[in-house]
C-alpha atoms as a PDB file:
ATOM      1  CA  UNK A   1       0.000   0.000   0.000  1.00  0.00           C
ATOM      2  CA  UNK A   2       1.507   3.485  -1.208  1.00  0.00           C
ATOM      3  CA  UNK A   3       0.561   7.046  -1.100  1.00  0.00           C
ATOM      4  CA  UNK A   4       1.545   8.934  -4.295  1.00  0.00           C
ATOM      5  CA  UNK A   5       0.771  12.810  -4.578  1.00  0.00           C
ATOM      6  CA  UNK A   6      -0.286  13.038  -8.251  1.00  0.00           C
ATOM      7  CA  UNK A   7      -0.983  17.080  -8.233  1.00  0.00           C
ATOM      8  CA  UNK A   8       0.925  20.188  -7.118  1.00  0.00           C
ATOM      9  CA  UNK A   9       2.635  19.743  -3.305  1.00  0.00           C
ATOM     10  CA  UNK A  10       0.605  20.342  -0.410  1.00  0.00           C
ATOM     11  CA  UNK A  11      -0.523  23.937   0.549  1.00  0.00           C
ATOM     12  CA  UNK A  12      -0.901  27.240  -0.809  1.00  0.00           C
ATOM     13  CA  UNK A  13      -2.129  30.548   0.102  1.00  0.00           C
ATOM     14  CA  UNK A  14      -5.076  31.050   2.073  1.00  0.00           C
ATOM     15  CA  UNK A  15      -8.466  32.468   1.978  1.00  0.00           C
ATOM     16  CA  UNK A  16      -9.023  34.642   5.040  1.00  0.00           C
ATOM     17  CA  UNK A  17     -11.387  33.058   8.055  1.00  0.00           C
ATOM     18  CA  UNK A  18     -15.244  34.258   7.120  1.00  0.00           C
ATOM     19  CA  UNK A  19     -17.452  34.633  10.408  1.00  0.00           C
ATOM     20  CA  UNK A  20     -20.344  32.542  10.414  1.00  0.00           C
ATOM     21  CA  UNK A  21     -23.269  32.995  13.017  1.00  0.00           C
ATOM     22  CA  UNK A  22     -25.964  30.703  12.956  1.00  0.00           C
ATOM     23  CA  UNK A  23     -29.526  31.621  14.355  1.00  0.00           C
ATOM     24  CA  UNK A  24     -29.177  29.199  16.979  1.00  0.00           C
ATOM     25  CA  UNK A  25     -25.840  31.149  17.933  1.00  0.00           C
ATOM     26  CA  UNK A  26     -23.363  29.458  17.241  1.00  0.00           C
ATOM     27  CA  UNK A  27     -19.740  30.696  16.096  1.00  0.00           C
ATOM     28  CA  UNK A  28     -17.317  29.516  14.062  1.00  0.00           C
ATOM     29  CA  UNK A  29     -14.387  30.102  11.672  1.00  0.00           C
ATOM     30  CA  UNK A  30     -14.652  29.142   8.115  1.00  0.00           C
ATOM     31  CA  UNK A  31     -11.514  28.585   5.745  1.00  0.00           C
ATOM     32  CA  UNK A  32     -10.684  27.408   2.710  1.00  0.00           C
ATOM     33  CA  UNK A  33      -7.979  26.183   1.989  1.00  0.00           C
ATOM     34  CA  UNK A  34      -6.843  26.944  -1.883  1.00  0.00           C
ATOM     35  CA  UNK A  35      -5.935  23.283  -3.074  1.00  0.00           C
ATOM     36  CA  UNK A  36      -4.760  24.735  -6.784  1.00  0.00           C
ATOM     37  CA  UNK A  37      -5.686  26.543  -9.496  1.00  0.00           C
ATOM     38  CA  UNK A  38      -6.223  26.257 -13.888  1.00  0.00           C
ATOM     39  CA  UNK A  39      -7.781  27.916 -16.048  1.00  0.00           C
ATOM     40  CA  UNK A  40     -10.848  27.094 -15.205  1.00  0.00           C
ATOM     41  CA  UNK A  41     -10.337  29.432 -11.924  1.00  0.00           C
ATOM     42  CA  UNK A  42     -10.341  26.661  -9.265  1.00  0.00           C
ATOM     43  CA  UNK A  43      -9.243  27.833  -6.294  1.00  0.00           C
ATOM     44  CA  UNK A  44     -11.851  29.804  -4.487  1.00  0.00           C
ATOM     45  CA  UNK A  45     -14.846  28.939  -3.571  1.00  0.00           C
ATOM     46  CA  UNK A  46     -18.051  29.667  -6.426  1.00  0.00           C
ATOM     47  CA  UNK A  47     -20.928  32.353  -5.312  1.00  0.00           C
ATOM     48  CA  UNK A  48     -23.068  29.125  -4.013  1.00  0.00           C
ATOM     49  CA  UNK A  49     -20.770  27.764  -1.562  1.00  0.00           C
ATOM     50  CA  UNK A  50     -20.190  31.437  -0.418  1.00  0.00           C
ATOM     51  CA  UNK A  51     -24.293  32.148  -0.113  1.00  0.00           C
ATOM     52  CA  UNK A  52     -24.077  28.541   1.791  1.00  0.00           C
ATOM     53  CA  UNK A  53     -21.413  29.369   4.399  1.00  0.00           C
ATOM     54  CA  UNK A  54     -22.173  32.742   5.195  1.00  0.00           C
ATOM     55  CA  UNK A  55     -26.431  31.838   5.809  1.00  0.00           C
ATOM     56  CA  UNK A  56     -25.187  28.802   7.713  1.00  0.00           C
ATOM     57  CA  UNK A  57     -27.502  25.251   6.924  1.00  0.00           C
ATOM     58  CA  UNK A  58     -31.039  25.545   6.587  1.00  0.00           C
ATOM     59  CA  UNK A  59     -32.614  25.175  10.182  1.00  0.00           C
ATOM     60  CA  UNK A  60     -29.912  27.270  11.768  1.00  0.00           C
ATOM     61  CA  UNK A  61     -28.078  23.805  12.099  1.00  0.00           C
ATOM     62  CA  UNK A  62     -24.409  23.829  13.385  1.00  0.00           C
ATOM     63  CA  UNK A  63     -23.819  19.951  12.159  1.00  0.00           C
ATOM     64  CA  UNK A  64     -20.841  18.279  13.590  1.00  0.00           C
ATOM     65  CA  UNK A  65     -18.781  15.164  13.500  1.00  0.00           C
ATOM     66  CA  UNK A  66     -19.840  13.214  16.393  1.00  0.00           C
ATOM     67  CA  UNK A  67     -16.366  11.700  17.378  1.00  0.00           C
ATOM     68  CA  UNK A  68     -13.642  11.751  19.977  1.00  0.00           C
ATOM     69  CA  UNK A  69     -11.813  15.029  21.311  1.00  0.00           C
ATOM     70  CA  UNK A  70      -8.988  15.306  19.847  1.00  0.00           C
ATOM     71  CA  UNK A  71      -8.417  18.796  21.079  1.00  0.00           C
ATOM     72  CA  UNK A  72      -4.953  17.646  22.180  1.00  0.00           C
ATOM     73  CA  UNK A  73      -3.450  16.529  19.395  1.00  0.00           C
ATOM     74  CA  UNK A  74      -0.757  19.031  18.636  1.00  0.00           C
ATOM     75  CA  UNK A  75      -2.136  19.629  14.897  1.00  0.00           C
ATOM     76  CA  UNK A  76      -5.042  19.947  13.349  1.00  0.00           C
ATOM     77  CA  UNK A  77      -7.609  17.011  13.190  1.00  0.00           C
ATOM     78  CA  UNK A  78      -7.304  15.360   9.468  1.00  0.00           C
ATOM     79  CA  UNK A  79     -10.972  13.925   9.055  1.00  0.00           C
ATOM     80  CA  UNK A  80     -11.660  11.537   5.518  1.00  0.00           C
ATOM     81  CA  UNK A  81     -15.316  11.840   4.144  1.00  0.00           C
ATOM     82  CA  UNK A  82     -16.224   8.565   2.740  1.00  0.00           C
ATOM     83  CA  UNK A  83     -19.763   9.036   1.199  1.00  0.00           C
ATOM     84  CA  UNK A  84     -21.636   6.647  -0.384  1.00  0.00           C
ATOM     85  CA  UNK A  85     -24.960   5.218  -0.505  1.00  0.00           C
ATOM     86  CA  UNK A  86     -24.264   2.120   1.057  1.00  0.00           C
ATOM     87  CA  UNK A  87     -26.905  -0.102  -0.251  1.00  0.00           C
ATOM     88  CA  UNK A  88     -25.387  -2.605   1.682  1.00  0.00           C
ATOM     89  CA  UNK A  89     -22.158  -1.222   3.450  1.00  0.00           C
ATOM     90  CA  UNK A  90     -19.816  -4.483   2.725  1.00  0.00           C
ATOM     91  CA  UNK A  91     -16.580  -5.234   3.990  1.00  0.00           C
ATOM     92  CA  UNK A  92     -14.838  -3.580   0.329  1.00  0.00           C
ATOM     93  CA  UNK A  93     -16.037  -0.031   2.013  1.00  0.00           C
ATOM     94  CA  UNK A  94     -14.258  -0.984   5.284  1.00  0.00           C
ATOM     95  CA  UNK A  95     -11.160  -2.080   4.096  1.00  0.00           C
ATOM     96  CA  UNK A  96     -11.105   0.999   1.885  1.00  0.00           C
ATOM     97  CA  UNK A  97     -11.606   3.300   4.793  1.00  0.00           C
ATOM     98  CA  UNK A  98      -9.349   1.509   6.936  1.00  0.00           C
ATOM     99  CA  UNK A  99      -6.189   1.632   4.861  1.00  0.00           C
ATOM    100  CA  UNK A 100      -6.726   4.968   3.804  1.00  0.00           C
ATOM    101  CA  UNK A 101      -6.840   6.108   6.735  1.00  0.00           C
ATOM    102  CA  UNK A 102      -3.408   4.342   8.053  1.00  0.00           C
ATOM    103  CA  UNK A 103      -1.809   5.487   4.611  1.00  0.00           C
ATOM    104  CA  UNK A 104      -2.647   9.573   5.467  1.00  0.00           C
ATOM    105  CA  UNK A 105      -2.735   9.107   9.094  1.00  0.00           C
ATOM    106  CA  UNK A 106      -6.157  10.435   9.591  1.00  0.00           C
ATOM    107  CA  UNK A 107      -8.046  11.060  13.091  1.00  0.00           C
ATOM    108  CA  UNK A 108     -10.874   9.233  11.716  1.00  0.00           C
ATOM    109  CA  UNK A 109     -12.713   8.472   8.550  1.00  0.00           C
ATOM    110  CA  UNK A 110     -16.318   9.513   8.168  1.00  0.00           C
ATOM    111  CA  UNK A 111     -18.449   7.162   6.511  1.00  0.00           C
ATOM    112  CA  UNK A 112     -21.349   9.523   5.213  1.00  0.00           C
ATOM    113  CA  UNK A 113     -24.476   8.179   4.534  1.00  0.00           C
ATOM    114  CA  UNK A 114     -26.175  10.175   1.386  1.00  0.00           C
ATOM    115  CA  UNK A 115     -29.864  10.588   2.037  1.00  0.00           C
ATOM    116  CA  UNK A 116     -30.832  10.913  -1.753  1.00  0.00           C
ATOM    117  CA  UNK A 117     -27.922  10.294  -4.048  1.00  0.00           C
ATOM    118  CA  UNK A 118     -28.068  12.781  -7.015  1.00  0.00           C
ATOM    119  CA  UNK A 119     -26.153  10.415  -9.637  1.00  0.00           C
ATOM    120  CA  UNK A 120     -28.967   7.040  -8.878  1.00  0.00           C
ATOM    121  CA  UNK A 121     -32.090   9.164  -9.153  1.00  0.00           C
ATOM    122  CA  UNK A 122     -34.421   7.490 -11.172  1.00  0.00           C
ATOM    123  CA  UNK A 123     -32.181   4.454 -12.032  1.00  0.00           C
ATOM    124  CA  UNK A 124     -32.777   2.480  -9.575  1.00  0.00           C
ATOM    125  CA  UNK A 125     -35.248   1.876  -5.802  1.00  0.00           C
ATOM    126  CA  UNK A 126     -32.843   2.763  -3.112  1.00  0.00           C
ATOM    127  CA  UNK A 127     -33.486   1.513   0.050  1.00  0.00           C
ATOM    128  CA  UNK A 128     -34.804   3.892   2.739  1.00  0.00           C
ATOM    129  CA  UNK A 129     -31.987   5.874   4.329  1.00  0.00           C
ATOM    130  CA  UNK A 130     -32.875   5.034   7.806  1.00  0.00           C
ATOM    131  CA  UNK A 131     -32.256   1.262   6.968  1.00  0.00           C
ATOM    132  CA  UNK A 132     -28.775   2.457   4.934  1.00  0.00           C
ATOM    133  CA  UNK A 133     -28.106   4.172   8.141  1.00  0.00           C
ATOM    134  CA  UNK A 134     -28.800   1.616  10.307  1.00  0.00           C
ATOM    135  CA  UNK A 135     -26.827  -0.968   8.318  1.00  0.00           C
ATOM    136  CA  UNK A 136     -23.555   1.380   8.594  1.00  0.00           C
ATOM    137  CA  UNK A 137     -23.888   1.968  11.892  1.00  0.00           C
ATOM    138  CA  UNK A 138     -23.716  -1.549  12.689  1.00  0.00           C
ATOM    139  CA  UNK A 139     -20.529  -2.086  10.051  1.00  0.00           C
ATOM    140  CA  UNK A 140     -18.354   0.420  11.903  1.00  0.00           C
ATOM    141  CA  UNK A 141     -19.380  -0.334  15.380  1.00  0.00           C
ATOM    142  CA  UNK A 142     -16.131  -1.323  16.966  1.00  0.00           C
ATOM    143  CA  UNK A 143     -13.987  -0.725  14.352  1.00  0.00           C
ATOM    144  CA  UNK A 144     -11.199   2.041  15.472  1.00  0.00           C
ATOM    145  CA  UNK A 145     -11.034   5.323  13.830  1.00  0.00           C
ATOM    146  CA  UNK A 146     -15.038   4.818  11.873  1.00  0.00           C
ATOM    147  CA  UNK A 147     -17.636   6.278  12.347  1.00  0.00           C
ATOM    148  CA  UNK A 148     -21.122   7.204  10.377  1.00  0.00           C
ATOM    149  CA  UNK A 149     -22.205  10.283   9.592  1.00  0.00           C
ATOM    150  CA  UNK A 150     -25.718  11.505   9.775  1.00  0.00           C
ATOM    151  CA  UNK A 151     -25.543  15.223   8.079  1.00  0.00           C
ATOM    152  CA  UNK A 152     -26.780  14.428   4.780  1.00  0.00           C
ATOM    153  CA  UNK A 153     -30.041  12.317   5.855  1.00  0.00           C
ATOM    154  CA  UNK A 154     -30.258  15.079   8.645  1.00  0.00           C
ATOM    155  CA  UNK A 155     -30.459  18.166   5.714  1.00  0.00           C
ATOM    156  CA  UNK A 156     -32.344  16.213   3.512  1.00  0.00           C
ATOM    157  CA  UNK A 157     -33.292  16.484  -0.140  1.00  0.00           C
ATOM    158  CA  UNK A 158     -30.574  15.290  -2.749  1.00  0.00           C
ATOM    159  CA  UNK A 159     -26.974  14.765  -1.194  1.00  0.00           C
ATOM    160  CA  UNK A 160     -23.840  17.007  -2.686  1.00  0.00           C
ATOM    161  CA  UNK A 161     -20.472  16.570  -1.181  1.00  0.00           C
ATOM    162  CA  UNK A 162     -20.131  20.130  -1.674  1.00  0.00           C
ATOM    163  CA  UNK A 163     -22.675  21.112   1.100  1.00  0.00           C
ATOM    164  CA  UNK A 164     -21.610  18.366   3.147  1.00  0.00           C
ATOM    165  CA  UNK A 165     -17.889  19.042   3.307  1.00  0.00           C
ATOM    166  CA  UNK A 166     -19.557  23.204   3.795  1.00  0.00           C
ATOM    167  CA  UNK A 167     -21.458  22.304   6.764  1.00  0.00           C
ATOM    168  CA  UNK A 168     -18.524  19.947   8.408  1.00  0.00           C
ATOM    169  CA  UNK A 169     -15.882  22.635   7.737  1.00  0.00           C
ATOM    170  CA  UNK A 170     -18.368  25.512   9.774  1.00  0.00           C
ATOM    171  CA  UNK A 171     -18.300  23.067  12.614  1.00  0.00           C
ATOM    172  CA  UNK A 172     -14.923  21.984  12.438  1.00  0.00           C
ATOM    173  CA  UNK A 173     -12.781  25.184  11.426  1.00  0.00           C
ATOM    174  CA  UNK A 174      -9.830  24.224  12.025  1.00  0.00           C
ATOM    175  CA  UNK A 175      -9.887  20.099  10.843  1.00  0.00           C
ATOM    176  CA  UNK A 176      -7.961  19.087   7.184  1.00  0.00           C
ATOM    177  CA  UNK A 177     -10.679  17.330   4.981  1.00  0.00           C
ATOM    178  CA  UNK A 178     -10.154  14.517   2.743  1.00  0.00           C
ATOM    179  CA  UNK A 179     -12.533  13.262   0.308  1.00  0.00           C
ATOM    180  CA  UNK A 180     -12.175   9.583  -0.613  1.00  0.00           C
ATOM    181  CA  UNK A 181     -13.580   8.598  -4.083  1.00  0.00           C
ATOM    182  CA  UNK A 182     -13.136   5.536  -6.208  1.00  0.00           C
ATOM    183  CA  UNK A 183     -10.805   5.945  -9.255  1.00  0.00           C
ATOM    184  CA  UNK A 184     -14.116   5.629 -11.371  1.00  0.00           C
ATOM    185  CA  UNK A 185     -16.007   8.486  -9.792  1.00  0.00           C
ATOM    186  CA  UNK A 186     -12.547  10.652  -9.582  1.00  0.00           C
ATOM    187  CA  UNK A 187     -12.494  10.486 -13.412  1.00  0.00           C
ATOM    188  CA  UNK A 188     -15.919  12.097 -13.586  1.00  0.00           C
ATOM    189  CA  UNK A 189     -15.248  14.489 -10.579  1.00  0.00           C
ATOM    190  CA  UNK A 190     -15.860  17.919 -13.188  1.00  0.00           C
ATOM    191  CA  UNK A 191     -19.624  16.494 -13.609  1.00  0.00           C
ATOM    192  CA  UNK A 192     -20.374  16.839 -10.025  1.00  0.00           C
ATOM    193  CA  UNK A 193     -22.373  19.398  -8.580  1.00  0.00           C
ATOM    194  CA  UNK A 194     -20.348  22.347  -7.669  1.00  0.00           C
ATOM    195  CA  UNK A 195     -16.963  20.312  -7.829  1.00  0.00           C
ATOM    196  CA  UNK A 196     -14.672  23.794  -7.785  1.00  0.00           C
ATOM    197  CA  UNK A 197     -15.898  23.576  -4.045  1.00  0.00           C
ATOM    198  CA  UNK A 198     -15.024  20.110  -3.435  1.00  0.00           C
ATOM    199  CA  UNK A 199     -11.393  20.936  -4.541  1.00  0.00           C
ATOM    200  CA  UNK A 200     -11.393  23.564  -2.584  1.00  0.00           C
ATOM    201  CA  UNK A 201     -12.603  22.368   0.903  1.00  0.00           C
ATOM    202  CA  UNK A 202     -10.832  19.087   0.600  1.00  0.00           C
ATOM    203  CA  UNK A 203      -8.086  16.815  -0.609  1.00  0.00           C
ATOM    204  CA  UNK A 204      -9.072  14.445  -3.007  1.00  0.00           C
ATOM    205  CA  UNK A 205      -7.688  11.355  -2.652  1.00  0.00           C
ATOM    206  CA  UNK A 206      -8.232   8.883  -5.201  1.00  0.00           C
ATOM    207  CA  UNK A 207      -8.403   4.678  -4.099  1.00  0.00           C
ATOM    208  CA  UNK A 208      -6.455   2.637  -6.559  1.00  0.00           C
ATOM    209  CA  UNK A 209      -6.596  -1.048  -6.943  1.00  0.00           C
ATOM    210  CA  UNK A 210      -3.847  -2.924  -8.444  1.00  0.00           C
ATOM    211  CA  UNK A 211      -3.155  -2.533 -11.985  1.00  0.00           C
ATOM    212  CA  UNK A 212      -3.261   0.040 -14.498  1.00  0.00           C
ATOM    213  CA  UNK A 213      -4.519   3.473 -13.149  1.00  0.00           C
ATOM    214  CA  UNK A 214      -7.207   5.181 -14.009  1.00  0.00           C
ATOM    215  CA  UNK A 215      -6.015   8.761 -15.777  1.00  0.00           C
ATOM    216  CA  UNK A 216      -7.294  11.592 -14.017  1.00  0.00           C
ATOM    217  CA  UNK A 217      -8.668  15.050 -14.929  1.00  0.00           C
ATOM    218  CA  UNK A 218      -5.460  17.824 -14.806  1.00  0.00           C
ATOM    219  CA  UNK A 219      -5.482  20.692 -12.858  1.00  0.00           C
ATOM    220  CA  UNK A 220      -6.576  19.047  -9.915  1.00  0.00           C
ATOM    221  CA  UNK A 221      -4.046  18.249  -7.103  1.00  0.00           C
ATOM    222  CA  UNK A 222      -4.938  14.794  -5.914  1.00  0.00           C
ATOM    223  CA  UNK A 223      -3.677  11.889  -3.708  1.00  0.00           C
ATOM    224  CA  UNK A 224      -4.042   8.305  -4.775  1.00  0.00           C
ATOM    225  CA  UNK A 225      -3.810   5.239  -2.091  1.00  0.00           C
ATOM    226  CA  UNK A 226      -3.561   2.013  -3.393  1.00  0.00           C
ATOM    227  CA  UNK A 227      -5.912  -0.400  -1.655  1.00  0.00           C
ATOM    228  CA  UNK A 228      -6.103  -4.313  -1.882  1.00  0.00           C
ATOM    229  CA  UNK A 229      -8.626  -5.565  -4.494  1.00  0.00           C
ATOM    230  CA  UNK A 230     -11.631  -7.030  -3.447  1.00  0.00           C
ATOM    231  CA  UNK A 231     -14.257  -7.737  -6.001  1.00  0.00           C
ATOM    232  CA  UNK A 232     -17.318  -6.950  -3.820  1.00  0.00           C
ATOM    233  CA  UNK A 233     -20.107  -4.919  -5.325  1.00  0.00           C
ATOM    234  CA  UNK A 234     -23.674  -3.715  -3.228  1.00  0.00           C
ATOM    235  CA  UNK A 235     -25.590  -4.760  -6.666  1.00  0.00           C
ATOM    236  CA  UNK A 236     -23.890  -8.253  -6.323  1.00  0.00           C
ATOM    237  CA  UNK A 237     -24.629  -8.789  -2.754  1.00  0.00           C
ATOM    238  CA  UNK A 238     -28.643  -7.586  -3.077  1.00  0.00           C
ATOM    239  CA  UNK A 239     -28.462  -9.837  -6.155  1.00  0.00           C
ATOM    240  CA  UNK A 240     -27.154 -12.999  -3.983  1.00  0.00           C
ATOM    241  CA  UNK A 241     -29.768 -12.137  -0.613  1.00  0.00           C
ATOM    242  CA  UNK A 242     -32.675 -12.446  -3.059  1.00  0.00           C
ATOM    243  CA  UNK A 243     -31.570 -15.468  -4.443  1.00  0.00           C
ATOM    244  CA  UNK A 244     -30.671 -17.390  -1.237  1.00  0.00           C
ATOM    245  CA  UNK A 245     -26.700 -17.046  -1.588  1.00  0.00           C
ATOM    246  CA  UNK A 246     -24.307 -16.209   1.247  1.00  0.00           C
ATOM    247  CA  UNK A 247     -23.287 -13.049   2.292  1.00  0.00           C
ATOM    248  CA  UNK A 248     -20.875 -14.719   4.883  1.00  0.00           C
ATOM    249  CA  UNK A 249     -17.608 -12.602   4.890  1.00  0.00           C
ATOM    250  CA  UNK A 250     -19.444 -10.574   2.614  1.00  0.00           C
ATOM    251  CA  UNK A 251     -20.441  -7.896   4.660  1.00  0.00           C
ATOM    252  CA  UNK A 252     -20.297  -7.894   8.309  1.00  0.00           C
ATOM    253  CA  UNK A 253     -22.527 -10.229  11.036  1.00  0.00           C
ATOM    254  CA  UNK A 254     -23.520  -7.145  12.651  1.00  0.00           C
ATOM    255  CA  UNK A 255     -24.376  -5.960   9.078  1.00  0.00           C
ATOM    256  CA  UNK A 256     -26.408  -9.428   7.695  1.00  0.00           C
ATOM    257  CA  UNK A 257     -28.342  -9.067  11.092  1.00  0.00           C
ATOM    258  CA  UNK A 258     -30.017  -5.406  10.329  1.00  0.00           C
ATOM    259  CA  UNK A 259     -30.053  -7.236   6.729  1.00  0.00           C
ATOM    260  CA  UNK A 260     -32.616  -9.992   8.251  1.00  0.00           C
ATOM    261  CA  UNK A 261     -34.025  -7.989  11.013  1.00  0.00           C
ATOM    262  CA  UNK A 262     -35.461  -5.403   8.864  1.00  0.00           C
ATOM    263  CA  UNK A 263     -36.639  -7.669   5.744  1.00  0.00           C
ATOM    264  CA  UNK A 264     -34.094  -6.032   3.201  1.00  0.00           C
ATOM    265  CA  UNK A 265     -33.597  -6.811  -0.199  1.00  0.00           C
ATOM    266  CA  UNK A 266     -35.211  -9.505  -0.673  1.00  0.00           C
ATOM    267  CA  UNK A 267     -38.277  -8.029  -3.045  1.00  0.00           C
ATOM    268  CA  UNK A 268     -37.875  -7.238  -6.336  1.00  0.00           C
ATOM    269  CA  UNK A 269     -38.691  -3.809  -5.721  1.00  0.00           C
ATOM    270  CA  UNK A 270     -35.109  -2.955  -4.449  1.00  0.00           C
ATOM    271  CA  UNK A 271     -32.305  -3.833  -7.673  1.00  0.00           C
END
């Protein structure tokens, strides 16, 4: 396992600290952090994301990581966002999460659960997000340095990393954000909504399998980790629970048990 730094190195200017006061009253700092910069003008953050930050989440909501305090570390906490539907969490998503997070030597890995997720509208039923939720919970249970994250069900509507990684950033000012994607989705990053902002609030690091790489879009400064290969796929495994396979080893017991519990997967109305 390797960590290769495919853009520009680490850093840059900054953009000053914007005050940001809720109507529930709470106060924080909010920075970006200017990851690079083409001709496209990436490297500040677009009108949206500036509307966004400086009217705070709808509700007045401060959202926040729900983890340890790691107040004492001597720098500042590096958090992963691992979103993802998660329709079922399977033991691929953990080992991903797990080794990238040894490989950057992050506080903790965030495994957000998208309430609506923009690019599967309409192709497909996706199972309620309460059962998604549940489901992740019980994967990382136990597992050091996991957790689930709850912001995106919590805001509702369809789920953008770009107003997730806005809210998390006005709750934690001072954390380093890392946004884990698949080598697939990284190739089609410039089609997602508002991706300037993505680049801008976050690192993007890239999971590799073995073998050939995937290229990459330029002017983006990204980090790729190379993961083991496991050929595990969430339309594979609701494939095999309707049909009466084994999911043993699959996903996790704690995992197959919210599976059974709650009745999942096994109508045709979920593909």
């Amino acid at each position: 396992m390797g960590v290769k730094n495919s853009g520009s190195e680490l850093g840059g200017p900054e953009r000053g600290p914007v005050s940001y006061q809720s109507s529930l009253g709470c106060r924080n700092r909010f920075g970006v952090e200017r990851v690079g910069r083409d001709s496209r003008g990436i490297g500040r953050p677009s009108r949206e994301l500036e509307k966004f930050v400086l009217t705070g989440p709808e509700q007045g909501k401060c959202p926040a990581v729900d983890s340890a305090d790691v107040s004492g570390r001597a720098s500042n906490p590096r958090i992963g966002l691992f979103g993802g539907t998660f329709d079922p969490p399977h033991v691929g998503h953990l080992v991903t999460a797990v080794n990238v997070r040894h490989a950057l030597g992050l506080d903790r890995v965030v495994l957000m659960v998208a309430n609506v997720p923009w690019q599967k509208e309409g192709q497909r039923s996706i199972t309620p997000a309460s059962d998604r939720l549940a489901m992740v919970t019980a994967a990382v249970r136990g597992v050091p340095g996991l957790e689930v994250g709850t912001w995106e069900i919590e805001h509702g509507g369809p789920s953008y990393t770009a107003d997730t990684l806005a809210a998390l950033k006005v709750a934690n000012p001072d954390a380093e954000f890392f946004t884990i994607v698949g080598d697939d989705a990284a190739a089609g990053l410039e089609t997602w909504e508002r991706f300037e902002d993505v680049v801008n609030l976050s690192r993007i690091v890239v999971v590799d399998r073995p073998g050939a790489p995937v290229e990459l879009p330029s002017g983006i400064d990204w980090l790729r980790v190379e993961v083991p290969r496991l050929e595990v796929s969430s339309t594979d495994l609701r494939a095999r629970f309707r049909d009466g396979r084994p999911l043993d080893y699959l996903v996790t017991d704690s995992v197959l048990a919210v599976i059974r519990e709650r009745g999942l997967y096994a109508s045709e109305g979920v593909r």
